[in-house]
N, C-alpha and C. Protein backbone atom coordinates (compact mmCIF):
# COMPACT_ATOMS: atom_id res chain seq x y z
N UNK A 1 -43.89 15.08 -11.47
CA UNK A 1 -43.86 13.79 -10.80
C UNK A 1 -42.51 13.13 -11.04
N UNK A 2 -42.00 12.89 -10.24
CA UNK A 2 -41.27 11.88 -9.90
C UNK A 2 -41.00 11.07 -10.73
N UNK A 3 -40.18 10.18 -12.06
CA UNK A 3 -39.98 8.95 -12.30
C UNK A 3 -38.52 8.15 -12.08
N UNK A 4 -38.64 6.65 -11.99
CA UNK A 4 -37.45 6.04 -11.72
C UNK A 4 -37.09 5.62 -12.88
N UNK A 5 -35.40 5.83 -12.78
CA UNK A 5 -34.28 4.90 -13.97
C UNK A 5 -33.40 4.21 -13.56
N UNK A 6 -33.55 3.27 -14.64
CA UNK A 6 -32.03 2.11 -14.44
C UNK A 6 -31.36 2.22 -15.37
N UNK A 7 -30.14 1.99 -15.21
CA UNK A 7 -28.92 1.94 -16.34
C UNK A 7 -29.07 1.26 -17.38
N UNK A 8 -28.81 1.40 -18.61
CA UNK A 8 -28.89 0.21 -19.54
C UNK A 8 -27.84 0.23 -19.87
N UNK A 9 -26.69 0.88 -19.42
CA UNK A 9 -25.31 0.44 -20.53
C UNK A 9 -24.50 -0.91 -19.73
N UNK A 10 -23.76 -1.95 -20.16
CA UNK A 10 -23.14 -2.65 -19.67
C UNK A 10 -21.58 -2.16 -19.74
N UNK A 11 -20.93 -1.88 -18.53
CA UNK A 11 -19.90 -1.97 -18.67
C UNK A 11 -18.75 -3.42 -18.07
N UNK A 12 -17.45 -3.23 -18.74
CA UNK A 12 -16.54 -3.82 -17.81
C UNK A 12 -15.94 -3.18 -16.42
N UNK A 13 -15.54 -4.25 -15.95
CA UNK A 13 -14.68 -3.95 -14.59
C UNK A 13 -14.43 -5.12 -13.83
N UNK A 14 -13.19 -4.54 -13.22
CA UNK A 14 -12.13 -5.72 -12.70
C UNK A 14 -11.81 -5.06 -11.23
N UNK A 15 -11.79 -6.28 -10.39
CA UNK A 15 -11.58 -5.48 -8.65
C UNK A 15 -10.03 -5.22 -8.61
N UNK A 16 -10.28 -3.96 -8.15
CA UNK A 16 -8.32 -3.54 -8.29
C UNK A 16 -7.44 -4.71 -6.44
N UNK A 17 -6.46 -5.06 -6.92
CA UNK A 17 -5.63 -6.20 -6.40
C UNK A 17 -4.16 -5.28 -6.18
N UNK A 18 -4.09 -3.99 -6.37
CA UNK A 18 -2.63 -3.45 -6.59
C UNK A 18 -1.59 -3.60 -7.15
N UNK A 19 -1.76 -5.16 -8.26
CA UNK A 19 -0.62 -5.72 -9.03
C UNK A 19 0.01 -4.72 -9.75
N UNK A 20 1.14 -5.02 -10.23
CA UNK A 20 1.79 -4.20 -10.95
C UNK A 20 1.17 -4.04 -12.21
N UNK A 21 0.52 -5.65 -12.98
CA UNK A 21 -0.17 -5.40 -13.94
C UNK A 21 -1.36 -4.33 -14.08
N UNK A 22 -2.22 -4.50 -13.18
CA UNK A 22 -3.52 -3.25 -12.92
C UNK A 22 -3.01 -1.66 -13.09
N UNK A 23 -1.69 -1.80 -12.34
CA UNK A 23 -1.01 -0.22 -12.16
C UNK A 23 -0.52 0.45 -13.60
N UNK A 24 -0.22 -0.90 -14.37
CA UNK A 24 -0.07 -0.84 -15.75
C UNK A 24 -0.86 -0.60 -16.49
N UNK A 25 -1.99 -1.02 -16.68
CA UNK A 25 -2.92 -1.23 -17.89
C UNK A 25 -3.18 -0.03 -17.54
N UNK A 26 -3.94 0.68 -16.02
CA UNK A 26 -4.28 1.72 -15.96
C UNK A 26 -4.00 3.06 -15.90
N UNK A 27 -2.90 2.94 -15.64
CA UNK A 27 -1.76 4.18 -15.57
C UNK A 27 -2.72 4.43 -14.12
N UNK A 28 -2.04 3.56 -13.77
CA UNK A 28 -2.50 4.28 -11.70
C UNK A 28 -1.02 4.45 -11.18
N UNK A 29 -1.42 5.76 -10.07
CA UNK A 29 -0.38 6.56 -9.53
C UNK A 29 -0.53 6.16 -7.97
N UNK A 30 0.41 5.45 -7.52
CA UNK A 30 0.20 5.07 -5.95
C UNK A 30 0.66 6.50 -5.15
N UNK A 31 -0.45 6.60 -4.07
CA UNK A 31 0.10 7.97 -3.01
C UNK A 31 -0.17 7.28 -1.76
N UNK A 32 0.96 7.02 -1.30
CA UNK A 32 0.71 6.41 0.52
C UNK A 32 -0.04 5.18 0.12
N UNK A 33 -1.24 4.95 1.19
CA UNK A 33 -1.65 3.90 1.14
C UNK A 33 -3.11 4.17 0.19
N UNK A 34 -3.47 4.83 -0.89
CA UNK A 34 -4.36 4.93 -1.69
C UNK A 34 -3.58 5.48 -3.35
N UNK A 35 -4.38 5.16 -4.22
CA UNK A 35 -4.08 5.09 -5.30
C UNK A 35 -4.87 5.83 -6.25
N UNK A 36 -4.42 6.75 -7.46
CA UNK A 36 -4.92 7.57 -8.15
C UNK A 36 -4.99 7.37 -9.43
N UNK A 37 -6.01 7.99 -10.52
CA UNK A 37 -6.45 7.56 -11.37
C UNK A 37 -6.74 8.97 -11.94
N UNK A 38 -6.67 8.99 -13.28
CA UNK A 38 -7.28 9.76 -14.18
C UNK A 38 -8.58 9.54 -15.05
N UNK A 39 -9.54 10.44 -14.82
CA UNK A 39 -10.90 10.07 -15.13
C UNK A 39 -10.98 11.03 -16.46
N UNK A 40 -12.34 10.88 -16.55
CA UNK A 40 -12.77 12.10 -17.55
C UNK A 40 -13.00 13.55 -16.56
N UNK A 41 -13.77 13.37 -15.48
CA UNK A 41 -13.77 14.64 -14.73
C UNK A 41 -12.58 14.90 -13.85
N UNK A 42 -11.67 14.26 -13.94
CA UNK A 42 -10.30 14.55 -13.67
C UNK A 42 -9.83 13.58 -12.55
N UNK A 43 -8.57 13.66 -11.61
CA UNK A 43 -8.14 12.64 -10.77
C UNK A 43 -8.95 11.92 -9.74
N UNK A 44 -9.45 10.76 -9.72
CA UNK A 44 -10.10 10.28 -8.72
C UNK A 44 -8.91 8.95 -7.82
N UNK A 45 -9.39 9.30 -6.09
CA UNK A 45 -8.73 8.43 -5.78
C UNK A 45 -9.35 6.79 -4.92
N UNK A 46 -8.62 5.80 -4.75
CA UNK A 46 -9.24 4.45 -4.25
C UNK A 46 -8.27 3.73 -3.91
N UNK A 47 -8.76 2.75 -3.16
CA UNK A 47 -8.39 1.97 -2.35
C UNK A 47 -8.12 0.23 -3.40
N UNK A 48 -7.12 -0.88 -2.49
CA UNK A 48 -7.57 -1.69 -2.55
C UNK A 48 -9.07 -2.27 -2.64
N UNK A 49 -9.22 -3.06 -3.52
CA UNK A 49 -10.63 -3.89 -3.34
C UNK A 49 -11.94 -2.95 -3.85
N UNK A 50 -11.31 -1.41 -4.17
CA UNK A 50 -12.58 -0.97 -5.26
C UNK A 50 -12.26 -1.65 -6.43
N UNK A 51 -13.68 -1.37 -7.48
CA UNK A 51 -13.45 -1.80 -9.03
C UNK A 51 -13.18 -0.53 -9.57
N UNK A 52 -12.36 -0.57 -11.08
CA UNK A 52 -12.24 -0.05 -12.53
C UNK A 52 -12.81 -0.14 -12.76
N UNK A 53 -13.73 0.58 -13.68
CA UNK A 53 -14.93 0.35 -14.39
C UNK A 53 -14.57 0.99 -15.84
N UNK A 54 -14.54 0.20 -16.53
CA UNK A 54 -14.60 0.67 -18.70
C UNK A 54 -15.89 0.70 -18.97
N UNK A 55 -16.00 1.95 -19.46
CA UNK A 55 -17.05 2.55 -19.80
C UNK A 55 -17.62 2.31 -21.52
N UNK A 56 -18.06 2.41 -22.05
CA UNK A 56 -18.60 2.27 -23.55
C UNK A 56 -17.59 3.48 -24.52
N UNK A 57 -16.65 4.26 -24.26
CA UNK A 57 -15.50 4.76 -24.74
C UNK A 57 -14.61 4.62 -24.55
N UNK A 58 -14.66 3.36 -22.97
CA UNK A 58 -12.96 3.07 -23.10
C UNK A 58 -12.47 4.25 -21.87
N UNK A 59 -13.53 4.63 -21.08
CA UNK A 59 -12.87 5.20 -20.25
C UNK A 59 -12.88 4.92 -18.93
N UNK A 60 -11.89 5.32 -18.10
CA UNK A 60 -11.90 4.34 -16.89
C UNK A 60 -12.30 5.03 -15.64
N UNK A 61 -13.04 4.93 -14.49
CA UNK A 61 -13.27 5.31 -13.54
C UNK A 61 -13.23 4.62 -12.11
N UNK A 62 -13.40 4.64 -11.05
CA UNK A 62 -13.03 3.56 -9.70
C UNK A 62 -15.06 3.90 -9.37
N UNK A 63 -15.20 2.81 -9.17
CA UNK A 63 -16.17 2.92 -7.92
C UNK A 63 -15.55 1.59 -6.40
N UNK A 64 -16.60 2.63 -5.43
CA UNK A 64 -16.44 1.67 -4.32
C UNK A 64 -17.10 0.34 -4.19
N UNK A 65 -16.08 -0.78 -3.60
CA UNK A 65 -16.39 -2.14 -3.65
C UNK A 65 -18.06 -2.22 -3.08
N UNK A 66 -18.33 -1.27 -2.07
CA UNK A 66 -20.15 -1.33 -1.86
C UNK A 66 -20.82 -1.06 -2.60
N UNK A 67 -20.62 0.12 -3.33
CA UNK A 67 -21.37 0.68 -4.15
C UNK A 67 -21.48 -0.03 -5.36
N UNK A 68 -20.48 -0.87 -5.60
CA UNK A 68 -20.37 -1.65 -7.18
C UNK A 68 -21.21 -3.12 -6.76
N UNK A 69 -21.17 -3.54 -5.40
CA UNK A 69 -21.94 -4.44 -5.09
C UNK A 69 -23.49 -4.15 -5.12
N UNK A 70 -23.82 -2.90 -5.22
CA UNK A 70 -25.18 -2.48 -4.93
C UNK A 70 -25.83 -2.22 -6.08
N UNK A 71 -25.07 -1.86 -6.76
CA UNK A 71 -25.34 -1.00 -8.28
C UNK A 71 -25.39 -2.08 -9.46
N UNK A 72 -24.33 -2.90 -9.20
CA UNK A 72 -24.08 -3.80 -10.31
C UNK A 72 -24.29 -5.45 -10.46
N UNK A 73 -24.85 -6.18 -11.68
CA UNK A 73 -24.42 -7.76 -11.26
C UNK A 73 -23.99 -8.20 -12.79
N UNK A 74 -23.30 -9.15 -12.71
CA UNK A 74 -22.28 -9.95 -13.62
C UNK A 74 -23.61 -9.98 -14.76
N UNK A 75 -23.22 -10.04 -15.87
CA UNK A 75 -24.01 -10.09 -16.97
C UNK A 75 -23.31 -11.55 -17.41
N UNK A 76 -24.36 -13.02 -17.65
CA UNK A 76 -23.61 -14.04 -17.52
C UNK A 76 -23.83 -14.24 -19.35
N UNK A 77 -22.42 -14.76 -19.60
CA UNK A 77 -22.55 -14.87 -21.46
C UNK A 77 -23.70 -16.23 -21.67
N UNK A 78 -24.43 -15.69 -22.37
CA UNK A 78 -25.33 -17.26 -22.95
C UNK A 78 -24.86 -18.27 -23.71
């Protein structure tokens, strides 16, 4: 049978803007009009207006701005 899961880990993430700072912190590699990244499963690429996502080791990955809208919501500090 079938069962459903939800995530329990909280991560960070910040919507990528193309600043020079973002290109910095992340060591992102601009190609044309999309931008590349080093993951754990190796180069992933994205656009303006996806998020970074820091993972619970500190590692970084892109998801898409829909998919991070669908998947995710702000964890508000108490």
């Amino acid at each position: 049978m079938t069962k459903k899961y939800r995530k329990t880990a909280i991560i960070e993430a910040e919507q990528f803007d193309g600043s020079k700072e973002m290109i910095e912190k992340y060591e992102i590699l601009k190609r044309s009009w999309v931008y590349k990244i080093k993951t754990l499963e190796g180069d992933e690429y994205f656009t303006l207006g996806d998020w970074i996502a820091t993972g619970i080791e500190g590692e970084h990955w892109p998801i898409k701005d829909e998919i991070f809208r669908k998947t995710y919501e702000e964890v508000k500090d108490e």
